[in-house]
Every structure is written in structure tokens, then in C-alpha cells.
Protein backbone atom coordinates (compact mmCIF):
# COMPACT_ATOMS: atom_id res chain seq x y z
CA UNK A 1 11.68 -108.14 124.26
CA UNK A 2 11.06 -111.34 122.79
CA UNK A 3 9.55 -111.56 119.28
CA UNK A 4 5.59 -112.21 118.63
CA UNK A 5 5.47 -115.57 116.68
CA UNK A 6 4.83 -115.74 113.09
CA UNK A 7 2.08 -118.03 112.92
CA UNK A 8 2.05 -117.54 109.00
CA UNK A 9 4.90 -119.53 108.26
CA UNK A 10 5.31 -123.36 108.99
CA UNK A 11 8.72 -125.21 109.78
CA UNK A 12 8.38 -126.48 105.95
CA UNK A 13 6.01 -126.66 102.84
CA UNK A 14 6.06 -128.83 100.20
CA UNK A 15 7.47 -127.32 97.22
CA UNK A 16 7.87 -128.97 92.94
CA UNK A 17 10.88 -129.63 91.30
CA UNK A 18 11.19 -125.76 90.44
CA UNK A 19 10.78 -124.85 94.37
CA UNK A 20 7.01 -123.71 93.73
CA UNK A 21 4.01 -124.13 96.34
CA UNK A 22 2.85 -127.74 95.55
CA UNK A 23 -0.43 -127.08 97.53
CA UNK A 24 -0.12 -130.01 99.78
CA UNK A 25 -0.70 -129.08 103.39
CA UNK A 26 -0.41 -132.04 106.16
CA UNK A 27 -3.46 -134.09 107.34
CA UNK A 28 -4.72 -134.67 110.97
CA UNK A 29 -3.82 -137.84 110.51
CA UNK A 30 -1.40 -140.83 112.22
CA UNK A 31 -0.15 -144.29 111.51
CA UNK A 32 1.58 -146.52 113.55
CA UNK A 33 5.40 -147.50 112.62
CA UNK A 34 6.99 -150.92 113.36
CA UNK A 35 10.69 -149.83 113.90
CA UNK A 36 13.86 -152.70 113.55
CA UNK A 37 14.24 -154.18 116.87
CA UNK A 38 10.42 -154.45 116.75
CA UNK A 39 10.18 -151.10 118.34
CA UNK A 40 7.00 -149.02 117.92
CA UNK A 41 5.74 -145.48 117.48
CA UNK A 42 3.34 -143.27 115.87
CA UNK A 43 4.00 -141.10 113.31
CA UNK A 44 1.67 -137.51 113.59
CA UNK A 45 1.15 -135.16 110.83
CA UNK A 46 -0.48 -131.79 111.77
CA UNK A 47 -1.13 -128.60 109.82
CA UNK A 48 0.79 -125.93 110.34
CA UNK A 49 -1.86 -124.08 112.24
CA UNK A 50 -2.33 -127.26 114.28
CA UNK A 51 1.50 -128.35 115.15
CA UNK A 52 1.70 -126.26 118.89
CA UNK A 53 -1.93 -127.30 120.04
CA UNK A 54 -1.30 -131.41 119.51
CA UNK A 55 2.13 -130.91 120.59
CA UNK A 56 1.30 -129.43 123.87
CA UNK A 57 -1.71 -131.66 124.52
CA UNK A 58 0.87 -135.08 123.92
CA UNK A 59 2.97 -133.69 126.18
CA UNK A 60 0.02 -133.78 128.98
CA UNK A 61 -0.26 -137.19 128.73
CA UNK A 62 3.40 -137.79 129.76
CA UNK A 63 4.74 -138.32 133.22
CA UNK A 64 7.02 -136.35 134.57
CA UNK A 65 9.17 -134.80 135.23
CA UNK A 66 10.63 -134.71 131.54
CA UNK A 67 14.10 -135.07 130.25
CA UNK A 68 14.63 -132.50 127.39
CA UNK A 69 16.93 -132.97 124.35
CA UNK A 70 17.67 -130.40 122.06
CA UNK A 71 19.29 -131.02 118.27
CA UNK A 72 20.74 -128.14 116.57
CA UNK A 73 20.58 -129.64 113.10
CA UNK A 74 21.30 -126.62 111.17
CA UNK A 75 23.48 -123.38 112.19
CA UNK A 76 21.09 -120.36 110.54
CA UNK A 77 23.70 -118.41 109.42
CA UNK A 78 26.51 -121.00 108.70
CA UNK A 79 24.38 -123.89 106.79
CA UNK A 80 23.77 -127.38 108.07
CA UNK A 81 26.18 -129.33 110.74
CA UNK A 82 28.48 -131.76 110.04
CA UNK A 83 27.32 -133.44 113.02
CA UNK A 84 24.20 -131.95 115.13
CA UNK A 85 24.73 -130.46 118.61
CA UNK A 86 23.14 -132.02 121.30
CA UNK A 87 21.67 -130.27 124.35
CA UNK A 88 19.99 -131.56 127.40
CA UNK A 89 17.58 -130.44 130.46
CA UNK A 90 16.56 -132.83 133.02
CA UNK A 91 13.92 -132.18 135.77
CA UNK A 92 12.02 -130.53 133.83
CA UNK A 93 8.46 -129.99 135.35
CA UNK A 94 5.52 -130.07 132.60
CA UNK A 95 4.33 -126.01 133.57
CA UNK A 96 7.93 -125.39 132.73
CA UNK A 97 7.90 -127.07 129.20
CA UNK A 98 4.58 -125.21 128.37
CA UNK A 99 5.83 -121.88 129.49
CA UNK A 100 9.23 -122.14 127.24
CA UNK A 101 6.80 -123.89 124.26
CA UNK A 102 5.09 -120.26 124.38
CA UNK A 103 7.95 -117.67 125.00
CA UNK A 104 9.96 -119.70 122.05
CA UNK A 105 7.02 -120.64 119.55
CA UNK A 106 8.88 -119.06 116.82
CA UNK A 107 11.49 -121.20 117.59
CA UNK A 108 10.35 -124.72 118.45
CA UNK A 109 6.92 -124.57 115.76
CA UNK A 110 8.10 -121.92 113.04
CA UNK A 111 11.82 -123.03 112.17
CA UNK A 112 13.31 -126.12 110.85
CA UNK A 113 16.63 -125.96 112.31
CA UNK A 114 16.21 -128.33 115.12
CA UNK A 115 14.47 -131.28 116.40
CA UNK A 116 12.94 -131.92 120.26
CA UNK A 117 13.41 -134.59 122.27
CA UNK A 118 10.42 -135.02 125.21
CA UNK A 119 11.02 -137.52 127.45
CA UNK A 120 8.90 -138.72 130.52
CA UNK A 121 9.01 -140.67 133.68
CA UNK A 122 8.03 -143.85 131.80
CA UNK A 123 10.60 -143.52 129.10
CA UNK A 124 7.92 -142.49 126.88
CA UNK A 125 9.17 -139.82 124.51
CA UNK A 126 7.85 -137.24 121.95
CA UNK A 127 9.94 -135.96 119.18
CA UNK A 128 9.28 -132.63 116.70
CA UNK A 129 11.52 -133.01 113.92
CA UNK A 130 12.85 -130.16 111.70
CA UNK A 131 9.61 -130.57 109.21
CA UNK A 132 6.89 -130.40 111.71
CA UNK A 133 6.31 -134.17 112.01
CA UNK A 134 5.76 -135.75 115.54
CA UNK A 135 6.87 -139.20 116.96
CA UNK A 136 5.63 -140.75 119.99
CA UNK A 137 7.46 -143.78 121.52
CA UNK A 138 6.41 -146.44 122.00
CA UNK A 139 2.93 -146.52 119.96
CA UNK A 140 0.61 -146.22 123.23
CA UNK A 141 -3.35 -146.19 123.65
CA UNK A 142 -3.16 -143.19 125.97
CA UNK A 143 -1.44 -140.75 123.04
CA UNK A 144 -3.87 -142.79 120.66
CA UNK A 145 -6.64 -141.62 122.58
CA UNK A 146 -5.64 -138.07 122.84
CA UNK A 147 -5.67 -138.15 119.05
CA UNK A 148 -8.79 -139.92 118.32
CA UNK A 149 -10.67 -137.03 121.09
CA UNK A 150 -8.50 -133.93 119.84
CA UNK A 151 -9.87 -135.05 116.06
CA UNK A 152 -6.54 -136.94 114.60
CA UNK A 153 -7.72 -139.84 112.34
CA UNK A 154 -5.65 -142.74 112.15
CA UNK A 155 -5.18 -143.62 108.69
CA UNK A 156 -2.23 -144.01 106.20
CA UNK A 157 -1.61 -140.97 105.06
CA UNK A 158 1.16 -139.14 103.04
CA UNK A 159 3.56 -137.12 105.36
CA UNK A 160 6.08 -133.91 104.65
CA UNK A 161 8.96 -136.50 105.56
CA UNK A 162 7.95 -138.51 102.61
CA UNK A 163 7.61 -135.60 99.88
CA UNK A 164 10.09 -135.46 96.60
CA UNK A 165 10.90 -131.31 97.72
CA UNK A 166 10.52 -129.41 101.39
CA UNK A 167 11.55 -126.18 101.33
CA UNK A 168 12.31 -125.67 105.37
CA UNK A 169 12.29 -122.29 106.78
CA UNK A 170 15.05 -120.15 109.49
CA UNK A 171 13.87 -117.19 110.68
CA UNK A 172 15.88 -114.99 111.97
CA UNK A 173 13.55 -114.46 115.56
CA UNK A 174 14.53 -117.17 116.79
CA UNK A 175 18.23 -116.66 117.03
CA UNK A 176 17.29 -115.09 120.15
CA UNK A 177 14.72 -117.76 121.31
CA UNK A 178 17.12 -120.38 120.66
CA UNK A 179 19.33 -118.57 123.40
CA UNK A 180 16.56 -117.92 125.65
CA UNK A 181 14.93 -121.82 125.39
CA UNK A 182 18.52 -123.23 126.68
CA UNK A 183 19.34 -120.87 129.43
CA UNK A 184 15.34 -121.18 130.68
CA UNK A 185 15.70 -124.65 130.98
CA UNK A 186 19.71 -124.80 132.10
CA UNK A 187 20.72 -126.66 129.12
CA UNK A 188 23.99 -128.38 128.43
CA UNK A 189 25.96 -129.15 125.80
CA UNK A 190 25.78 -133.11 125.63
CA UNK A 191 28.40 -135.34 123.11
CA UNK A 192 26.60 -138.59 124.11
């Protein structure tokens, strides 16, 4: 049986010097990011209670089918990786993505030990990282618009990836959702 999600506890919270609760909880907000190379993307915050809902709805604005990319960043038991593990998914159809994004919520929206890669037809792509932030490249007025209707403001805005302390969380759940995401969507191991 897989495990009910905890939808108490985020990926991270912002913590003080001394580890304690700073209070600060991530706007509905975005901003859009001029990357070197003159790349673009938008950078999401979300709330905690809000991360699966706009995740899900940017991925309905991609094309697919989707390329999946999964980064094992941390090892929950051992520590951190000296180098993250890679796995990857292709031909993945969009009903499949939402199915595993429900079966492994505990995994992909309550636990920092990863980050997901989304990547559509049109080489559009969607990243979670390990703190709960989102990406979207390249900065495009269809996921702008998305944001602007689902009630994202776009506005500079502090993020968790640019607080002093995050305390990240692992919960132990998702050990087995970790297994269950990769075999569900035939994952590899990719060194690439």
C-alpha cells in the first residue's frame, strides 16, 4: 500500500541562524530570469499548500509527449551525493505524468531530495527543484497566462532559493515512492 501524503510538511521552510521557524512562507508570485547565453525563464514561488496544483496545471500547457528527468540529489539515509544520479523516461503521455504526480505526492511535493525535469514536444521544460521552487523554460506567454488566470502575480519577490537558512525535509514515505515513480514510468539510469 502506498503511503497517504503528508500535506503538512513542505519540501523546505525557512529557518534563523539557530534553525528556528523564521515565519516566511513563499508568495504566489513570479519573475522572469535573463540566464547567460541570453536564455530565459521564469522563476515560480508557491506555498506549500499550492506547489502540486500550479505544478500540474504548467504541465497542461506543455506538448507532449514529455521527456522526464529525474535528479537524486540527496541519498535519505546516506547524506548528499557527490555527484547526483540522473534518471530518464521518454514518451511519457501527460495522463501518465498526472497519475505518478498523485500516487508519489509525498515524494515529488513533500521531500527535498530531488529535482524534476518536464520536458515537452517544443523543448519547453518545467523544473521542481529540491526547495519547492519552479522553472519554466524559456519565459513564455502561454505559462504566463496560466499564472496570471490561476492567481500568480508577477512581481519581484523574495524566493526560498534566496534565503540565508532552509531547513529541507526527507521523509521516510517516500523511499518507497521513489521506487514506485521510476519503475511506473520505466526509468533509466542516465550518466549524460
Amino acid at each position: 500500500m502506498i503511503p497517504k501524503p503528508n500535506n503538512m510538511q513542505a519540501k523546505s521552510q525557512s529557518v534563523n541562524k539557530e534553525g528556528a521557524l523564521d515565519g516566511f512562507i513563499p508568495p504566489m508570485a513570479y519573475q522572469a530570469q535573463l540566464l547567460d547565453g541570453g536564455y530565459t525563464r521564469i522563476e515560480i514561488s508557491s506555498p506549500p499548500s499550492k506547489l502540486s496544483y500550479i505544478h500540474k496545471k504548467l504541465i497542461e500547457v506543455m506538448e507532449g509527449p514529455l521527456k522526464i528527468r529525474y535528479l537524486r540529489m540527496t541519498d535519505r539515509v546516506k547524506g548528499q551525493l557527490p555527484k547526483p544520479e540522473s534518471y530518464v523516461a521518454v514518451e511519457v503521455s501527460k495522463e501518465r505524468i498526472f497519475h505518478i504526480c498523485d500516487e508519489c505526492s509525498n515524494l515529488l511535493y513533500h521531500d527535498a531530495r530531488h529535482q524534476l525535469w518536464i520536458r515537452g514536444i517544443q523543448e519547453e521544460q518545467l523544473v521542481l527543484d529540491e526547495l519547492g521552487m519552479l522553472y519554466i523554460y524559456p519565459d513564455d506567454f502561454l505559462f504566463r497566462e496560466t499564472l496570471n488566470t490561476l492567481g500568480w502575480i508577477e512581481a519581484k519577490h523574495e524566493s526560498m532559493a534566496e534565503r540565508d537558512y532552509v531547513k529541507v525535509f526527507f521523509d521516510a514515505q517516500a523511499d518507497i515512492q521513489e521506487k514506485m515513480f521510476m519503475q511506473a514510468l520505466g526509468m533509466i539510469r542516465w550518466e549524460g
